[in-house]
Every structure is written in structure tokens, then in C-alpha cells.
C-alpha atoms as a PDB file:
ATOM      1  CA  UNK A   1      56.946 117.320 141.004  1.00  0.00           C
ATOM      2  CA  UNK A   2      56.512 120.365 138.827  1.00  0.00           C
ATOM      3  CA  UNK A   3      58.403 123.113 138.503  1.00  0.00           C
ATOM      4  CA  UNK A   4      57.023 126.166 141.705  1.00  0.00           C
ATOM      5  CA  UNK A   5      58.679 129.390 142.508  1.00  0.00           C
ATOM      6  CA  UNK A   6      59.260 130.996 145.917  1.00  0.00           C
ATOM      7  CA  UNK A   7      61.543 134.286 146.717  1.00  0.00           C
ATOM      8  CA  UNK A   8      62.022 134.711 142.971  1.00  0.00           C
ATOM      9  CA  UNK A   9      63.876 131.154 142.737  1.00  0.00           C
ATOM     10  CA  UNK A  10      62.441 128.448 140.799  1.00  0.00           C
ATOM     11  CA  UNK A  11      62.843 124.859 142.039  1.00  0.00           C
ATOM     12  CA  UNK A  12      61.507 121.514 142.103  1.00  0.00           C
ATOM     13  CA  UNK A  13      61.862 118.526 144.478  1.00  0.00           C
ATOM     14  CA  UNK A  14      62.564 114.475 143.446  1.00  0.00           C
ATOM     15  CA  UNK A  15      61.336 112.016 146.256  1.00  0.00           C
ATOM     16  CA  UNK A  16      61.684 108.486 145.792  1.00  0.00           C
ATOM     17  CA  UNK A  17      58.408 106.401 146.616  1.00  0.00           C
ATOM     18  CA  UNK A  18      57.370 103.555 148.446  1.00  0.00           C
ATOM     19  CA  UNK A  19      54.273 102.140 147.620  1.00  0.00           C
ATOM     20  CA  UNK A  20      54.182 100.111 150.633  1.00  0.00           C
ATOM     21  CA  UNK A  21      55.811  97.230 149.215  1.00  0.00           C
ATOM     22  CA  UNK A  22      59.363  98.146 151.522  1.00  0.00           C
ATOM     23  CA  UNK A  23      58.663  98.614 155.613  1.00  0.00           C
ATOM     24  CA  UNK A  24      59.021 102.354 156.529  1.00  0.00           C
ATOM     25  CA  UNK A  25      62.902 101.694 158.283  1.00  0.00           C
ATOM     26  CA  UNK A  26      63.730 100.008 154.933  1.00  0.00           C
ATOM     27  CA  UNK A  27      62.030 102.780 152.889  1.00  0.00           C
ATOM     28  CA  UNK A  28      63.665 105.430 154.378  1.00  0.00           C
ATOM     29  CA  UNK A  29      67.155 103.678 154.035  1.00  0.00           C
ATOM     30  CA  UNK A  30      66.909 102.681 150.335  1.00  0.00           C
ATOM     31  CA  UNK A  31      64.848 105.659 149.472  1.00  0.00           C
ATOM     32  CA  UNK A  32      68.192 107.978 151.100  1.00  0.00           C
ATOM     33  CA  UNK A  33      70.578 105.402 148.908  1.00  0.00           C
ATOM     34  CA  UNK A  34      68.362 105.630 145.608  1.00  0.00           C
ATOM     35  CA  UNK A  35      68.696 109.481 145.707  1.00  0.00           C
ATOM     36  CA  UNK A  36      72.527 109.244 146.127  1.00  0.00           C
ATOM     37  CA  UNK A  37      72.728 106.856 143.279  1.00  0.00           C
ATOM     38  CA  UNK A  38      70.441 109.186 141.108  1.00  0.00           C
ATOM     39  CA  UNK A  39      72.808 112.035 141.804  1.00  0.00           C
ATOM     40  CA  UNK A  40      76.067 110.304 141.600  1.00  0.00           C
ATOM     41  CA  UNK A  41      75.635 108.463 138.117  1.00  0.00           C
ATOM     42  CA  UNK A  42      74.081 111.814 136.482  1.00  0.00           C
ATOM     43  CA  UNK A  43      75.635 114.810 138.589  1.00  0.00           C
ATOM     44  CA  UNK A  44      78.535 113.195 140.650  1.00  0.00           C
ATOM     45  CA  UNK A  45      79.700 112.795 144.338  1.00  0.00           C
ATOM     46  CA  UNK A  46      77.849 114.979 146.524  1.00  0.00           C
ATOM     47  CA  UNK A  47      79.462 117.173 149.026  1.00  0.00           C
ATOM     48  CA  UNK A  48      78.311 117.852 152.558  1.00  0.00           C
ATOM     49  CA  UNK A  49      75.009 120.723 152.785  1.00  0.00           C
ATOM     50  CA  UNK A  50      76.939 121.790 156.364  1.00  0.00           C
ATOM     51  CA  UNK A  51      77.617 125.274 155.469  1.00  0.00           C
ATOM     52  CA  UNK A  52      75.717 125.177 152.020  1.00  0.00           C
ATOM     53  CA  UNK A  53      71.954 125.604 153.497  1.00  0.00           C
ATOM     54  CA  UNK A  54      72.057 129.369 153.466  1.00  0.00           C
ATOM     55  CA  UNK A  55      72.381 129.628 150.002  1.00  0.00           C
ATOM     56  CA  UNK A  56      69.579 128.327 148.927  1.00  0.00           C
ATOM     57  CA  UNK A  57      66.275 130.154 149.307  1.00  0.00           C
ATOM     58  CA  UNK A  58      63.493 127.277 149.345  1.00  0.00           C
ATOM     59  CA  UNK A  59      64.757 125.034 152.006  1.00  0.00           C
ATOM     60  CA  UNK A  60      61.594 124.288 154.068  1.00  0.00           C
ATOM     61  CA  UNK A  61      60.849 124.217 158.470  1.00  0.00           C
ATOM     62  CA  UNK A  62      62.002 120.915 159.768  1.00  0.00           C
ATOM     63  CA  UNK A  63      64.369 119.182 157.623  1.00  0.00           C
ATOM     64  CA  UNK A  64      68.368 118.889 157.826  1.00  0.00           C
ATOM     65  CA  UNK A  65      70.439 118.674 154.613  1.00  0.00           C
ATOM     66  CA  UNK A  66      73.011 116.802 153.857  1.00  0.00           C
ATOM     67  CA  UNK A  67      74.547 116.496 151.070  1.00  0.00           C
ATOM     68  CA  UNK A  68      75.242 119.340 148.122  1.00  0.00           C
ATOM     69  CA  UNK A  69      75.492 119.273 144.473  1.00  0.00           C
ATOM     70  CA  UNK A  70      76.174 122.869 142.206  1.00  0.00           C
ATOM     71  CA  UNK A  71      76.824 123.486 138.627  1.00  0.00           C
ATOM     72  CA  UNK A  72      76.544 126.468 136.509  1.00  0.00           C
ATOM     73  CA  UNK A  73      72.759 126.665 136.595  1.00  0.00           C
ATOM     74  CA  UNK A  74      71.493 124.757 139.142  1.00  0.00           C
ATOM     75  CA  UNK A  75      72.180 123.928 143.305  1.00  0.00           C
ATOM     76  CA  UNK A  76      70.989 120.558 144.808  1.00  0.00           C
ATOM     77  CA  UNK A  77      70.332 119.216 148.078  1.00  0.00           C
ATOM     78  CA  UNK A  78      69.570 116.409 149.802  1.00  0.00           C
ATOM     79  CA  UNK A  79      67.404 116.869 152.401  1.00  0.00           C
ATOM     80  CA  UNK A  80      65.828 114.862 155.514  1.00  0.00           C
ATOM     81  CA  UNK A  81      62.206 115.534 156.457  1.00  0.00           C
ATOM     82  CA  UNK A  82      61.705 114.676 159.957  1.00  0.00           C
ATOM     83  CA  UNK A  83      58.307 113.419 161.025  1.00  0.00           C
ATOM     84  CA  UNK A  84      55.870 115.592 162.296  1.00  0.00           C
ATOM     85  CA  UNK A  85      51.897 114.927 163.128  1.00  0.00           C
ATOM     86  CA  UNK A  86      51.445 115.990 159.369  1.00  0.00           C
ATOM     87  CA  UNK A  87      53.901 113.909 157.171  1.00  0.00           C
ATOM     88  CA  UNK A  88      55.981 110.981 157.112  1.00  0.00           C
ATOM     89  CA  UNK A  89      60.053 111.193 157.713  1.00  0.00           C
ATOM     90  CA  UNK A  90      61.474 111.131 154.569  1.00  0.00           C
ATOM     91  CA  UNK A  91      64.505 112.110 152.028  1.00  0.00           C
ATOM     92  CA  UNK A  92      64.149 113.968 149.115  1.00  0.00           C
ATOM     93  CA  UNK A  93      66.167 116.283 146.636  1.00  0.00           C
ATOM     94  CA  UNK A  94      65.019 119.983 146.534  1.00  0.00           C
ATOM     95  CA  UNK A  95      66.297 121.528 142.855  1.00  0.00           C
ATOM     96  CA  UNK A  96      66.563 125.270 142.856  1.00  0.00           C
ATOM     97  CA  UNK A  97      67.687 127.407 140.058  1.00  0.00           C
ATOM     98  CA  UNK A  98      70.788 129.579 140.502  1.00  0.00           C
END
């Protein structure tokens, strides 16, 4: 997804997609374990989002994070979209710049 910019942060978001070829209770599942595995090989083992939300400034209504990645630039979180009328549940990374 390209780079957008909200409350003077920059950020991005990396979802994993299905294609239909997986059922939606698999999709979810392997979609959640794909990000993990994405993160872990290139960033390393996340830590839990509990108290870490606040400090980011693009986390959207109506999803949950949980787990955290930080370096010097950049603060990562894995986040769970719940479904709503409007879009599908889901998990996804959200990117922001520090």
C-alpha cells in the first residue's frame, strides 16, 4: 500500500491476501502467521502492542493490536480488524514513521 500521512506521521500498512483460494477461518489464521513470519525473519520477535497502542498516531476504530516491533526509525504493529457491515476481519501490519 503506498506510503499516506495522518497527524503529521507517515505510515503504510502490509496485509497479506487471499485470493479465495484458502476458506476465510483458514485465511485469517495463515494470513495472522504469514505476517509474524514476515516480521520475525526481517525485524525479529515481536513484543506484545498491550501498552504500546498509544504511541502510535494512525491506529484506526475497531481493531486490537497485538504484537509490537520498534527500531530507530520506524514502530510496527500488528493489528486485528474486526468485521464490521463494511469490511472483512482481517490482520494486517500498520508501519508508521517515528
Amino acid at each position: 500500500m503506498d506510503t499516506r500521512e495522518i497527524n503529521n506521521t507517515r505510515y503504510s500498512e502490509i496485509h497479506a491476501r487471499n485470493h479465495k483460494s484458502l476458506s476465510d477461518d483458514e485465511y485469517l489464521s495463515i494470513s495472522r502467521d504469514a505476517l509474524i513470519k514476515l516480521m520475525r525473519e526481517n525485524i525479529g520477535e515481536g513484543a506484545s502492542a498491550k501498552n504500546k497502542i498509544q504511541s502510535f498516531n494512525c491506529v484506526p476504530e475497531g481493531v486490537e493490536g497485538e504484537l509490537f516491533w520498534e527500531n530507530k526509525t520506524t514502530r510496527i504493529l500488528l493489528l486485528h480488524k474486526f468485521p464490521s457491515d463494511t469490511s472483512i476481519e482481517e490482520y494486517y501490519l500498520l508501519v508508521e514513521a517515528k
